[in-house]
ModelCIF file with pLDDT and N, C-alpha, C, O atoms, coordinates in Angstrom:
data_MODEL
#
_entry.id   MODEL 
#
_entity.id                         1 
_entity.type                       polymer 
_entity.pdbx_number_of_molecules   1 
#
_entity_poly.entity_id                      1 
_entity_poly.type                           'polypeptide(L)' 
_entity_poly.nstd_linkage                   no 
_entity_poly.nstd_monomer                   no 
_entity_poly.pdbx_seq_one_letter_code       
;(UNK)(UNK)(UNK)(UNK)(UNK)(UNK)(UNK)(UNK)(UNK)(UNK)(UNK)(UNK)(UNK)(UNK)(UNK)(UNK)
(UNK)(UNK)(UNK)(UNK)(UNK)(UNK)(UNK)(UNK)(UNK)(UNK)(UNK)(UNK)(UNK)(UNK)(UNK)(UNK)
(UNK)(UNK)(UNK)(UNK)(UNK)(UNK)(UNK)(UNK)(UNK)(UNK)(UNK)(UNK)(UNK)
;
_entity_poly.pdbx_seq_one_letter_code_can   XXXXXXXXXXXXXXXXXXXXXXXXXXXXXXXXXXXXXXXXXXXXX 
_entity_poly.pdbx_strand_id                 A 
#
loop_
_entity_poly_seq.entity_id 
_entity_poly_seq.num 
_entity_poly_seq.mon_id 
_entity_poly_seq.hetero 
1 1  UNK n 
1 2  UNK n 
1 3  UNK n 
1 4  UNK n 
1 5  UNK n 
1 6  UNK n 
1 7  UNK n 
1 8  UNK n 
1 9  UNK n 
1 10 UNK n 
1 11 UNK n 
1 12 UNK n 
1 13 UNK n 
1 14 UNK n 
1 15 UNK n 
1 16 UNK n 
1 17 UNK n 
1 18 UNK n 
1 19 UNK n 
1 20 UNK n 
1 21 UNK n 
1 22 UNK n 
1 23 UNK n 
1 24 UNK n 
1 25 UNK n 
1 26 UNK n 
1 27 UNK n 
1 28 UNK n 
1 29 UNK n 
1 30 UNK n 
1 31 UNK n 
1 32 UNK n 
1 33 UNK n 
1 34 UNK n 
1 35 UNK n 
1 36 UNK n 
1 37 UNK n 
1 38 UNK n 
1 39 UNK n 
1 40 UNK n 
1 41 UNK n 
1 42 UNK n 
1 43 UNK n 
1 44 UNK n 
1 45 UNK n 
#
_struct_asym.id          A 
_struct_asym.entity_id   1 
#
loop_
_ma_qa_metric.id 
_ma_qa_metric.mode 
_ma_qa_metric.name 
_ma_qa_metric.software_group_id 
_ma_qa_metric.type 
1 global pLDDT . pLDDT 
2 local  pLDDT . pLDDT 
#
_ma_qa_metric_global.metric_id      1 
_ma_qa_metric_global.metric_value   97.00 
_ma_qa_metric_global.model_id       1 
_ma_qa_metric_global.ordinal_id     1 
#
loop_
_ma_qa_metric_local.label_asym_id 
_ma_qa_metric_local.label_comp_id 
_ma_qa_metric_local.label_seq_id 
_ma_qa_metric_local.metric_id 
_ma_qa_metric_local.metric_value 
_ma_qa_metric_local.model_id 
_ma_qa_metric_local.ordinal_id 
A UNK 1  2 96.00 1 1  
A UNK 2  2 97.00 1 2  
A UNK 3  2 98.00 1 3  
A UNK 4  2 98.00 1 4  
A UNK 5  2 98.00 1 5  
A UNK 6  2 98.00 1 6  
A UNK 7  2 98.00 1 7  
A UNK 8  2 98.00 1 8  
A UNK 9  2 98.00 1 9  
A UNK 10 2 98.00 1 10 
A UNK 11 2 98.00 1 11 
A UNK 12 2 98.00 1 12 
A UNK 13 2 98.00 1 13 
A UNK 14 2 98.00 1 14 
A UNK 15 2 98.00 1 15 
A UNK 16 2 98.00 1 16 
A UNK 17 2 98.00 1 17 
A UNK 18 2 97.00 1 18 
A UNK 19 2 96.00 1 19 
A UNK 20 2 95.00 1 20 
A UNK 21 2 92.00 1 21 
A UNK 22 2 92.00 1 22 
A UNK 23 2 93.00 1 23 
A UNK 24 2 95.00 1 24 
A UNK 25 2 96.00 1 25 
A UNK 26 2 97.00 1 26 
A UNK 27 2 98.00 1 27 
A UNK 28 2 98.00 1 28 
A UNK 29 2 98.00 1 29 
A UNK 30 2 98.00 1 30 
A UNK 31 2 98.00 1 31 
A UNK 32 2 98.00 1 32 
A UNK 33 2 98.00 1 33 
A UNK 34 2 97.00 1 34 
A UNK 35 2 97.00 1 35 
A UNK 36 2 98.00 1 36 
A UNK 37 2 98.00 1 37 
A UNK 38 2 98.00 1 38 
A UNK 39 2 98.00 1 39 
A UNK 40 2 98.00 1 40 
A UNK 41 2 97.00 1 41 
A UNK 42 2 97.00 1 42 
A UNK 43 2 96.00 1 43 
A UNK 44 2 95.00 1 44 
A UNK 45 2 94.00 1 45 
#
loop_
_atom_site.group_PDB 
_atom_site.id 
_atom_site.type_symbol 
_atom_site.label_atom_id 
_atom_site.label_alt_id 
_atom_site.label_comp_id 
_atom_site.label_asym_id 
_atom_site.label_entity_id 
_atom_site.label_seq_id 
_atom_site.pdbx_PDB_ins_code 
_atom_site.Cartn_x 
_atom_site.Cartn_y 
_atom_site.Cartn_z 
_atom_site.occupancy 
_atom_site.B_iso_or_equiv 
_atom_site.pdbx_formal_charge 
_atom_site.auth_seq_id 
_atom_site.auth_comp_id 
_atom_site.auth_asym_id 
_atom_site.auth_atom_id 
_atom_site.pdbx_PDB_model_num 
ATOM 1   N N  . UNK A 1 1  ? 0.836   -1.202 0.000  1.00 96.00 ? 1  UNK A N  1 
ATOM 2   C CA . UNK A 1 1  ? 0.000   0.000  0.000  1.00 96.00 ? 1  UNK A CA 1 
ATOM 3   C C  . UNK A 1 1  ? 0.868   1.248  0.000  1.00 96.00 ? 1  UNK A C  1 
ATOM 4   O O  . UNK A 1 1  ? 1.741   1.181  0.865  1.00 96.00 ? 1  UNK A O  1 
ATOM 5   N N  . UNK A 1 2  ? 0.881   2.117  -0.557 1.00 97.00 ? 2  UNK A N  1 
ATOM 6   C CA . UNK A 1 2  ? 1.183   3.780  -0.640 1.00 97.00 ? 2  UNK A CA 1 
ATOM 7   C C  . UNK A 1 2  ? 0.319   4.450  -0.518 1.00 97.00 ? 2  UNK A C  1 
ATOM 8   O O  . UNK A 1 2  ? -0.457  4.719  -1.435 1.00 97.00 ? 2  UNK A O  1 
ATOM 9   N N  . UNK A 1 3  ? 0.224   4.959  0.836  1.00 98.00 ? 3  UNK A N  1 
ATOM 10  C CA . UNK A 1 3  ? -0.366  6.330  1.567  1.00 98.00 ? 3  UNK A CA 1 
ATOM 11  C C  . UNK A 1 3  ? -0.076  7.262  1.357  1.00 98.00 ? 3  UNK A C  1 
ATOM 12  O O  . UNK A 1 3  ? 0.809   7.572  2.155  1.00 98.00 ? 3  UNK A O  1 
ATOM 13  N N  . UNK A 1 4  ? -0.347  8.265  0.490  1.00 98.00 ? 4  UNK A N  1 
ATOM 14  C CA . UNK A 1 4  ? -0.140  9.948  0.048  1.00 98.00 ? 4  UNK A CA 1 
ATOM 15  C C  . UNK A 1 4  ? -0.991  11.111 0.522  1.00 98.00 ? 4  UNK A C  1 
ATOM 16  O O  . UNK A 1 4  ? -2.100  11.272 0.011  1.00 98.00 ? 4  UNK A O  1 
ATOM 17  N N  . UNK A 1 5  ? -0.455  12.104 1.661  1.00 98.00 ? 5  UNK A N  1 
ATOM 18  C CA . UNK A 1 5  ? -1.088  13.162 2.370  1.00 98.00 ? 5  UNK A CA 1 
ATOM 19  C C  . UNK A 1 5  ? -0.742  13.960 1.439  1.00 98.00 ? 5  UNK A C  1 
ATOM 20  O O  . UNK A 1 5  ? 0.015   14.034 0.471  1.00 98.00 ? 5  UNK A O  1 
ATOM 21  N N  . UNK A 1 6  ? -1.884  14.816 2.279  1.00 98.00 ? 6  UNK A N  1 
ATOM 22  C CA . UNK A 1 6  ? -2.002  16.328 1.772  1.00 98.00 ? 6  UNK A CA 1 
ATOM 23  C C  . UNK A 1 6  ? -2.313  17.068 2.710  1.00 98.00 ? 6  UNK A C  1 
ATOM 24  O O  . UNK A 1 6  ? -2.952  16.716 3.702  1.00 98.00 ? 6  UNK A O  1 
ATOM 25  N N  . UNK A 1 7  ? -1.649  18.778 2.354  1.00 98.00 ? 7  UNK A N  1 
ATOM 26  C CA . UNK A 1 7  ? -2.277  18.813 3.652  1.00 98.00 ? 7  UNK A CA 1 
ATOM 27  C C  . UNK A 1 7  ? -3.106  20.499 3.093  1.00 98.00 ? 7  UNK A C  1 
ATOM 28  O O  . UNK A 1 7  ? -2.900  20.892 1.945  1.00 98.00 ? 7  UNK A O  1 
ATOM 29  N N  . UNK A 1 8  ? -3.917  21.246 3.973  1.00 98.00 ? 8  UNK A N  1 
ATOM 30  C CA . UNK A 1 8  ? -4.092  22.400 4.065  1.00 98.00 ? 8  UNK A CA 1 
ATOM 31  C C  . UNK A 1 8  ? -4.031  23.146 5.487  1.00 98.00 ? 8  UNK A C  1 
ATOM 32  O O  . UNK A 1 8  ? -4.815  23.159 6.436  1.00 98.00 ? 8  UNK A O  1 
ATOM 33  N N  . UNK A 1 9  ? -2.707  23.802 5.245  1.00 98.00 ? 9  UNK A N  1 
ATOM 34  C CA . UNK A 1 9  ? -2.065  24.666 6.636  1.00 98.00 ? 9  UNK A CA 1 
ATOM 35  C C  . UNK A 1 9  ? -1.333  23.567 6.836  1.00 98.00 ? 9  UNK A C  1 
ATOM 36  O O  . UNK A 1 9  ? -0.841  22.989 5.867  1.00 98.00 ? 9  UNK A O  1 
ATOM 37  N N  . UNK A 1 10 ? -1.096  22.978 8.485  1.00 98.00 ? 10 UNK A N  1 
ATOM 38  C CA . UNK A 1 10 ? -0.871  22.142 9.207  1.00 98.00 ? 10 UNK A CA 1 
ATOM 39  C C  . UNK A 1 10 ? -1.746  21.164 9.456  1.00 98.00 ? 10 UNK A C  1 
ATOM 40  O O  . UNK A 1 10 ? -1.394  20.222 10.166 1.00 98.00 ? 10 UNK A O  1 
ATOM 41  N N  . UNK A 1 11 ? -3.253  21.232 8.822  1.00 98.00 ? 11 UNK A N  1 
ATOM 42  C CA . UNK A 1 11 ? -4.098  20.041 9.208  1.00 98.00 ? 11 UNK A CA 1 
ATOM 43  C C  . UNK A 1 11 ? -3.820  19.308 8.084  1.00 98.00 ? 11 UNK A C  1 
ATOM 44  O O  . UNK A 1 11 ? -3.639  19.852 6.995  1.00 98.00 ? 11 UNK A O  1 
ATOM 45  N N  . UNK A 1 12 ? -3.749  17.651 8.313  1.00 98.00 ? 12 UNK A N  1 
ATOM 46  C CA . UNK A 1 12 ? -3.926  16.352 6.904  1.00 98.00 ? 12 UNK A CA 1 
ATOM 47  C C  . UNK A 1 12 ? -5.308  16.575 6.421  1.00 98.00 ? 12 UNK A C  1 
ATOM 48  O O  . UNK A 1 12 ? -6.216  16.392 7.233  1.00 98.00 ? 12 UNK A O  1 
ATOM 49  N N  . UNK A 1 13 ? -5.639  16.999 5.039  1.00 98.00 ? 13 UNK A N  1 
ATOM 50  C CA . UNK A 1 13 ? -7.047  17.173 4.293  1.00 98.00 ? 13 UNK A CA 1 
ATOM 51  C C  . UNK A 1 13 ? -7.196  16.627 3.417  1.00 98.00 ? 13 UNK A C  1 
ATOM 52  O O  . UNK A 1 13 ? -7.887  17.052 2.492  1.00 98.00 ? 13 UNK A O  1 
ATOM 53  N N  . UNK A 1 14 ? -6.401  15.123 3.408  1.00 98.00 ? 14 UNK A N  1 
ATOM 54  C CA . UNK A 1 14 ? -6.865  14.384 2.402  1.00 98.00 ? 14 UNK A CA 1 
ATOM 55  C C  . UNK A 1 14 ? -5.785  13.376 2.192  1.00 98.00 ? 14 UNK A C  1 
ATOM 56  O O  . UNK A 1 14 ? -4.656  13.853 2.301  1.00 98.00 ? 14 UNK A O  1 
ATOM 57  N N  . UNK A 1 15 ? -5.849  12.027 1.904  1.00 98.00 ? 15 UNK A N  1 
ATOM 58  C CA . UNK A 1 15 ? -5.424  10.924 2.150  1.00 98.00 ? 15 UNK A CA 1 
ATOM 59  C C  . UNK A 1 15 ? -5.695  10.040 1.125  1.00 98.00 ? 15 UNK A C  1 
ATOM 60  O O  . UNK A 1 15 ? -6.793  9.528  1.343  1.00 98.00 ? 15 UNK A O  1 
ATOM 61  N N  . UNK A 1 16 ? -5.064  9.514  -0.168 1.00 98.00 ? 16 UNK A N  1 
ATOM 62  C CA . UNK A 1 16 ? -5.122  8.712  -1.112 1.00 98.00 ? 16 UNK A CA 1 
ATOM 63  C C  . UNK A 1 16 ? -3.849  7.677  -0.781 1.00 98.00 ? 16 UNK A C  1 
ATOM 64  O O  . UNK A 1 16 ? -2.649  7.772  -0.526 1.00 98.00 ? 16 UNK A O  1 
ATOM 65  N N  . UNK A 1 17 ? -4.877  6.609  -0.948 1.00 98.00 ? 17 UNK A N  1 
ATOM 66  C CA . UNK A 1 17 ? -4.513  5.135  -0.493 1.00 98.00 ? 17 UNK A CA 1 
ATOM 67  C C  . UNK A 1 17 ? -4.657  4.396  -1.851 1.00 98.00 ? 17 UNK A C  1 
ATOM 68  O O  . UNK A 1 17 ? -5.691  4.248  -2.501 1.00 98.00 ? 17 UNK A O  1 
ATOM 69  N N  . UNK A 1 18 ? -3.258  3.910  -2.177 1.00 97.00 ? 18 UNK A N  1 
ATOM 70  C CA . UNK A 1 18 ? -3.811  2.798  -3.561 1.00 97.00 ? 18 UNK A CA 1 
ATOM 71  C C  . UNK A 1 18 ? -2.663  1.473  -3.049 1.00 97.00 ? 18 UNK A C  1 
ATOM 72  O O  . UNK A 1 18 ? -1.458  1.484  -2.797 1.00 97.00 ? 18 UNK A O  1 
ATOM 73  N N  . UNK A 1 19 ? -3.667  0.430  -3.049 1.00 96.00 ? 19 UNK A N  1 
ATOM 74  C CA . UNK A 1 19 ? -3.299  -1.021 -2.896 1.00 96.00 ? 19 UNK A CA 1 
ATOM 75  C C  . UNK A 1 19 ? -2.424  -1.740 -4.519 1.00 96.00 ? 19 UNK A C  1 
ATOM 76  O O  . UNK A 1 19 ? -2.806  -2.157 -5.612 1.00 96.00 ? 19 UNK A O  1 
ATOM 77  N N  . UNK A 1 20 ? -1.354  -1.580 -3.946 1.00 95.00 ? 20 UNK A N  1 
ATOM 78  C CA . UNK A 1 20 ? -0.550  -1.821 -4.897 1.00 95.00 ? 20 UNK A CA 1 
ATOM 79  C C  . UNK A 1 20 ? -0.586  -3.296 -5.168 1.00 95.00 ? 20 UNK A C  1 
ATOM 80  O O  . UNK A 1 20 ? 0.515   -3.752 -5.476 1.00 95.00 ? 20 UNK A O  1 
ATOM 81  N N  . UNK A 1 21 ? -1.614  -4.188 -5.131 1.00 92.00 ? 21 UNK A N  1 
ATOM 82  C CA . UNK A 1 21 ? -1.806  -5.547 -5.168 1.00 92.00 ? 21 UNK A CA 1 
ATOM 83  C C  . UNK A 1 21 ? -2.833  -5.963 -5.947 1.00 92.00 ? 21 UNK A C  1 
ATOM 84  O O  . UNK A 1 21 ? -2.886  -6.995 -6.615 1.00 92.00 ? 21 UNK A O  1 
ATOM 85  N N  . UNK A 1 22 ? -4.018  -4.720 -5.777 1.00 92.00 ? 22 UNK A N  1 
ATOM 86  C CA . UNK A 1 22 ? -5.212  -5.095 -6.331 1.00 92.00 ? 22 UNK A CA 1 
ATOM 87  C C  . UNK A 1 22 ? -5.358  -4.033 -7.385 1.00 92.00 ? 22 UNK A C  1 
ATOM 88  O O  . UNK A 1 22 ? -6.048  -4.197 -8.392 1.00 92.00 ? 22 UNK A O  1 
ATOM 89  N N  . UNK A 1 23 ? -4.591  -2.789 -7.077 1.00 93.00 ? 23 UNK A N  1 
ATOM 90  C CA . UNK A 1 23 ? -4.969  -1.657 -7.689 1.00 93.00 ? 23 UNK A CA 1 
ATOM 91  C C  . UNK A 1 23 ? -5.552  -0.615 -7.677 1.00 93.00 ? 23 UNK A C  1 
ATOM 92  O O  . UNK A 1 23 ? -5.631  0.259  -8.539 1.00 93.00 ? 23 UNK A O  1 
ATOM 93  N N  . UNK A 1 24 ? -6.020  -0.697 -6.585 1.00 95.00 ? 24 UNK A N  1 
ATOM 94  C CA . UNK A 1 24 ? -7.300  -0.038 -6.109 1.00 95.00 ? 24 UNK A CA 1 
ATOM 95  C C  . UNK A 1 24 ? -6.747  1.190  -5.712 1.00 95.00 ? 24 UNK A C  1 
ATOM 96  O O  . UNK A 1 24 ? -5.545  1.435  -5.612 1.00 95.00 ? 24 UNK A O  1 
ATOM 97  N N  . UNK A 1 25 ? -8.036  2.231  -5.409 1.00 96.00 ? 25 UNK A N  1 
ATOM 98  C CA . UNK A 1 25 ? -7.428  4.033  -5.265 1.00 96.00 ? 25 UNK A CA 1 
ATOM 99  C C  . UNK A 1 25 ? -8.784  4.359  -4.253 1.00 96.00 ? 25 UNK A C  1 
ATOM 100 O O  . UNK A 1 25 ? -9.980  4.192  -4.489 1.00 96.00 ? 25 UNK A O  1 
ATOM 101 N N  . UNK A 1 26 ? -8.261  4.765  -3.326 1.00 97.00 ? 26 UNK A N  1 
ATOM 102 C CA . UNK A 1 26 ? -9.400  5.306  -2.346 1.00 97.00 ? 26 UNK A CA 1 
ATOM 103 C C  . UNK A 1 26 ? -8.929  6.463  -1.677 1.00 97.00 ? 26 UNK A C  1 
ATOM 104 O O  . UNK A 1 26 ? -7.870  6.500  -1.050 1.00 97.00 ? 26 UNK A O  1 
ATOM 105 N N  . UNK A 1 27 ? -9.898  7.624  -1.844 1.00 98.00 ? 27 UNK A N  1 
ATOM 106 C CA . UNK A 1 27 ? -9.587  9.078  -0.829 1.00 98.00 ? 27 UNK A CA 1 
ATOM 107 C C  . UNK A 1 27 ? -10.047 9.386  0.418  1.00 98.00 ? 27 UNK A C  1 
ATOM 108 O O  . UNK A 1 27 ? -11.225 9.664  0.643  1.00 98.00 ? 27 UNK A O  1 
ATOM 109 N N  . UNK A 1 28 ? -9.413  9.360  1.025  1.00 98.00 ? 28 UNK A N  1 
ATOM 110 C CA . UNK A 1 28 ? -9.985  9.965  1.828  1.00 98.00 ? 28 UNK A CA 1 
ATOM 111 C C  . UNK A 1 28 ? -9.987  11.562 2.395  1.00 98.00 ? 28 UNK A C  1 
ATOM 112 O O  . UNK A 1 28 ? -8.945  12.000 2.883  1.00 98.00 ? 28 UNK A O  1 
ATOM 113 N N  . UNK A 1 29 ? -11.260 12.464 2.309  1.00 98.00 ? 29 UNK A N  1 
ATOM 114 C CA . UNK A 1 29 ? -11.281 13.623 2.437  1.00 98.00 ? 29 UNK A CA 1 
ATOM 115 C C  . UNK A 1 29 ? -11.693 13.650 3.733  1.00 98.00 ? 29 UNK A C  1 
ATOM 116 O O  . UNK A 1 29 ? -12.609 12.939 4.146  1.00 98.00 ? 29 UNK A O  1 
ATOM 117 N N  . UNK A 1 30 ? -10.746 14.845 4.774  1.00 98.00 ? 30 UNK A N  1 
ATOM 118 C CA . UNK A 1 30 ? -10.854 15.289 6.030  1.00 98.00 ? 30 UNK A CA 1 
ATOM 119 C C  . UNK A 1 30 ? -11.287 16.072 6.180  1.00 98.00 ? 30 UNK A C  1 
ATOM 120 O O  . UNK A 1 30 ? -10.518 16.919 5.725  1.00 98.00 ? 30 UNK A O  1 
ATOM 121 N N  . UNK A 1 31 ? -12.543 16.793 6.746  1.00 98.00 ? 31 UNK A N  1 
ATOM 122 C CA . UNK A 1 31 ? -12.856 17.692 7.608  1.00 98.00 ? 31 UNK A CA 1 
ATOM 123 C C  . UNK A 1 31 ? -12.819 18.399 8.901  1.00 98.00 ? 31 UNK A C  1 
ATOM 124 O O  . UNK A 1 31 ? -13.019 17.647 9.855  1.00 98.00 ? 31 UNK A O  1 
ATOM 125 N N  . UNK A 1 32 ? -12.622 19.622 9.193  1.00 98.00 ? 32 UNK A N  1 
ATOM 126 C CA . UNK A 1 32 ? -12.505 20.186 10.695 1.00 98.00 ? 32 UNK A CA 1 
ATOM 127 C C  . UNK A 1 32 ? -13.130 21.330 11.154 1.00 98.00 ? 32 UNK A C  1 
ATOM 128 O O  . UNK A 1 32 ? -13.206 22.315 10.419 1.00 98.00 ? 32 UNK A O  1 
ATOM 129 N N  . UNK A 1 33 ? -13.510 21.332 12.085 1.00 98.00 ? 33 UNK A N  1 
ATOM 130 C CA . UNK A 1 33 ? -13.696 22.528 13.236 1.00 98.00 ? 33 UNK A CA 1 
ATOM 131 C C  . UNK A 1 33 ? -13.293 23.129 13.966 1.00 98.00 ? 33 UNK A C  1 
ATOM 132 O O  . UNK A 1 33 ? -13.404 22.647 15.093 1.00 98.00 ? 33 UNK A O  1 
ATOM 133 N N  . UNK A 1 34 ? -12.519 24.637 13.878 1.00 97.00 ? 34 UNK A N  1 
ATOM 134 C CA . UNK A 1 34 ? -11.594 25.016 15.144 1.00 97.00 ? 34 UNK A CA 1 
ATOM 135 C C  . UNK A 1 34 ? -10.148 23.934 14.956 1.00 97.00 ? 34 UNK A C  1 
ATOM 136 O O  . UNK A 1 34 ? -9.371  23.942 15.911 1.00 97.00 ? 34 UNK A O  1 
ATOM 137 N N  . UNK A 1 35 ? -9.888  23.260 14.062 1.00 97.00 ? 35 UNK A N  1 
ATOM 138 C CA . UNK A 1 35 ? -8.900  22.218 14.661 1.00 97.00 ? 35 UNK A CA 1 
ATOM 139 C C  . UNK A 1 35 ? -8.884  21.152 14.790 1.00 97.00 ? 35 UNK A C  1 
ATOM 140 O O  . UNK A 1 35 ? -7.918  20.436 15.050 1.00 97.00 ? 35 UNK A O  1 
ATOM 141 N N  . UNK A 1 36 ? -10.477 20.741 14.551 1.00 98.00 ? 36 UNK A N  1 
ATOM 142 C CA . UNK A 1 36 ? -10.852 19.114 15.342 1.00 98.00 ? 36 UNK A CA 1 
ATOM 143 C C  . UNK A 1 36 ? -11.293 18.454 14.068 1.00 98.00 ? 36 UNK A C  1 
ATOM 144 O O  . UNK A 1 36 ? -12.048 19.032 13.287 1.00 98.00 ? 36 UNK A O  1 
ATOM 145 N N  . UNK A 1 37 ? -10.966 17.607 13.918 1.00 98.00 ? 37 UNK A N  1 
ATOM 146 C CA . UNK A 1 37 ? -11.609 16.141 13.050 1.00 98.00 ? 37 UNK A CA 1 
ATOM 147 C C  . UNK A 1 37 ? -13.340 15.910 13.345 1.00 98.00 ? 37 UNK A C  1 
ATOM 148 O O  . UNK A 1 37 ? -13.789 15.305 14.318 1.00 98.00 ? 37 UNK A O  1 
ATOM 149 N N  . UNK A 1 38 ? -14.162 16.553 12.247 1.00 98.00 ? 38 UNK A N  1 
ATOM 150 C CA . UNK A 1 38 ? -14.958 16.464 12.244 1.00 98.00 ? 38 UNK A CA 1 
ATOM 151 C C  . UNK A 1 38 ? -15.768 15.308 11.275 1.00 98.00 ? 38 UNK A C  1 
ATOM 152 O O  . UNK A 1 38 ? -16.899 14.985 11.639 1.00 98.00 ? 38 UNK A O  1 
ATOM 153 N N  . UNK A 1 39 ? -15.227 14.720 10.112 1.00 98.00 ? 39 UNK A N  1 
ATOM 154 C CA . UNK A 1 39 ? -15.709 14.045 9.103  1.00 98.00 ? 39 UNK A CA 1 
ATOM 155 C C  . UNK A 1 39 ? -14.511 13.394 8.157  1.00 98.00 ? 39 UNK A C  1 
ATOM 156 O O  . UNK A 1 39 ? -13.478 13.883 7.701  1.00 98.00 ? 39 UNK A O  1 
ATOM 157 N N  . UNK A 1 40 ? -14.979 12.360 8.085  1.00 98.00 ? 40 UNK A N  1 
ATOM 158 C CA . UNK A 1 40 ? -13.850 11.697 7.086  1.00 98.00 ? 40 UNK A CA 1 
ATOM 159 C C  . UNK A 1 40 ? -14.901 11.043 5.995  1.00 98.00 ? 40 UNK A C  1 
ATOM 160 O O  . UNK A 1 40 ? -15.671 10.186 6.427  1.00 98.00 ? 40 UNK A O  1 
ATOM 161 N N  . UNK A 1 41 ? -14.975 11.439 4.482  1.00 97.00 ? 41 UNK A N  1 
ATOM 162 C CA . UNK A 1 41 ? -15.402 10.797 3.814  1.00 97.00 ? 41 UNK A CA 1 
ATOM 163 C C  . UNK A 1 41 ? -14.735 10.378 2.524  1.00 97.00 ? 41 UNK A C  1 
ATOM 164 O O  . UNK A 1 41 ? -14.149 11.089 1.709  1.00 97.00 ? 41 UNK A O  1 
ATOM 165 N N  . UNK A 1 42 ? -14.940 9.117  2.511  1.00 97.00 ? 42 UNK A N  1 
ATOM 166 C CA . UNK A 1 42 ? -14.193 8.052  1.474  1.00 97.00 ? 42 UNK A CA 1 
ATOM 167 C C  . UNK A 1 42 ? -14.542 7.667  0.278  1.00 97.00 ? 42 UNK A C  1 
ATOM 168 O O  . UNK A 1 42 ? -15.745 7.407  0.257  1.00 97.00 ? 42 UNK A O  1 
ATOM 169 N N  . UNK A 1 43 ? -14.040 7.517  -0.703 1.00 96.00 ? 43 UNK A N  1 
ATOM 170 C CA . UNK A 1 43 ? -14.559 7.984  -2.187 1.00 96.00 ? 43 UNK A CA 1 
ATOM 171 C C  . UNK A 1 43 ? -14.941 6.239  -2.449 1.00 96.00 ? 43 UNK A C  1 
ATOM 172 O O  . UNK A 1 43 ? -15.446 5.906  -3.521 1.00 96.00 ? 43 UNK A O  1 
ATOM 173 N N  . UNK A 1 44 ? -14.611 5.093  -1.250 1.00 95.00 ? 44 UNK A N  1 
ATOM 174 C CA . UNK A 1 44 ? -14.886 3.930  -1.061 1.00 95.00 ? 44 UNK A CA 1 
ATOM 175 C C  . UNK A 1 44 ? -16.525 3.584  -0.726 1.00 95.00 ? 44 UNK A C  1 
ATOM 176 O O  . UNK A 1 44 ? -17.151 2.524  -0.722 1.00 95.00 ? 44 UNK A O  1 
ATOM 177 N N  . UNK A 1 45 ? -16.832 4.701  -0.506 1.00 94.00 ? 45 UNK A N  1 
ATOM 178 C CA . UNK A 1 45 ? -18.708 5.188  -0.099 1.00 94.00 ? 45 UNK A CA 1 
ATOM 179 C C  . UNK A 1 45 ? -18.631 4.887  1.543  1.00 94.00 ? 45 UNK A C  1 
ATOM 180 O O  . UNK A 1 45 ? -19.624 5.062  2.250  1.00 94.00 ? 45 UNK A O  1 
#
């Protein structure tokens, strides 16, 4: 697997994961409040 961040500022806002076995590509987009981890949604549904 290869995990690739991103970030906006100092917070991680986004996270693409591809399984170097199967092939596969999944995002994950971060959300926040003030700072805080509010939502993580995955392009995996």
């Amino acid at each position: 697997v290869l995990l690739e961040f991103y970030y906006t500022g100092d917070l991680i806002t986004k996270i693409v994961e591809f399984n170097k076995l199967a092939s596969h590509k999944n995002t994950l987009e971060y959300s926040y409040s003030d700072g805080k981890l509010t939502k993580i949604i995955s392009s995996d549904g």
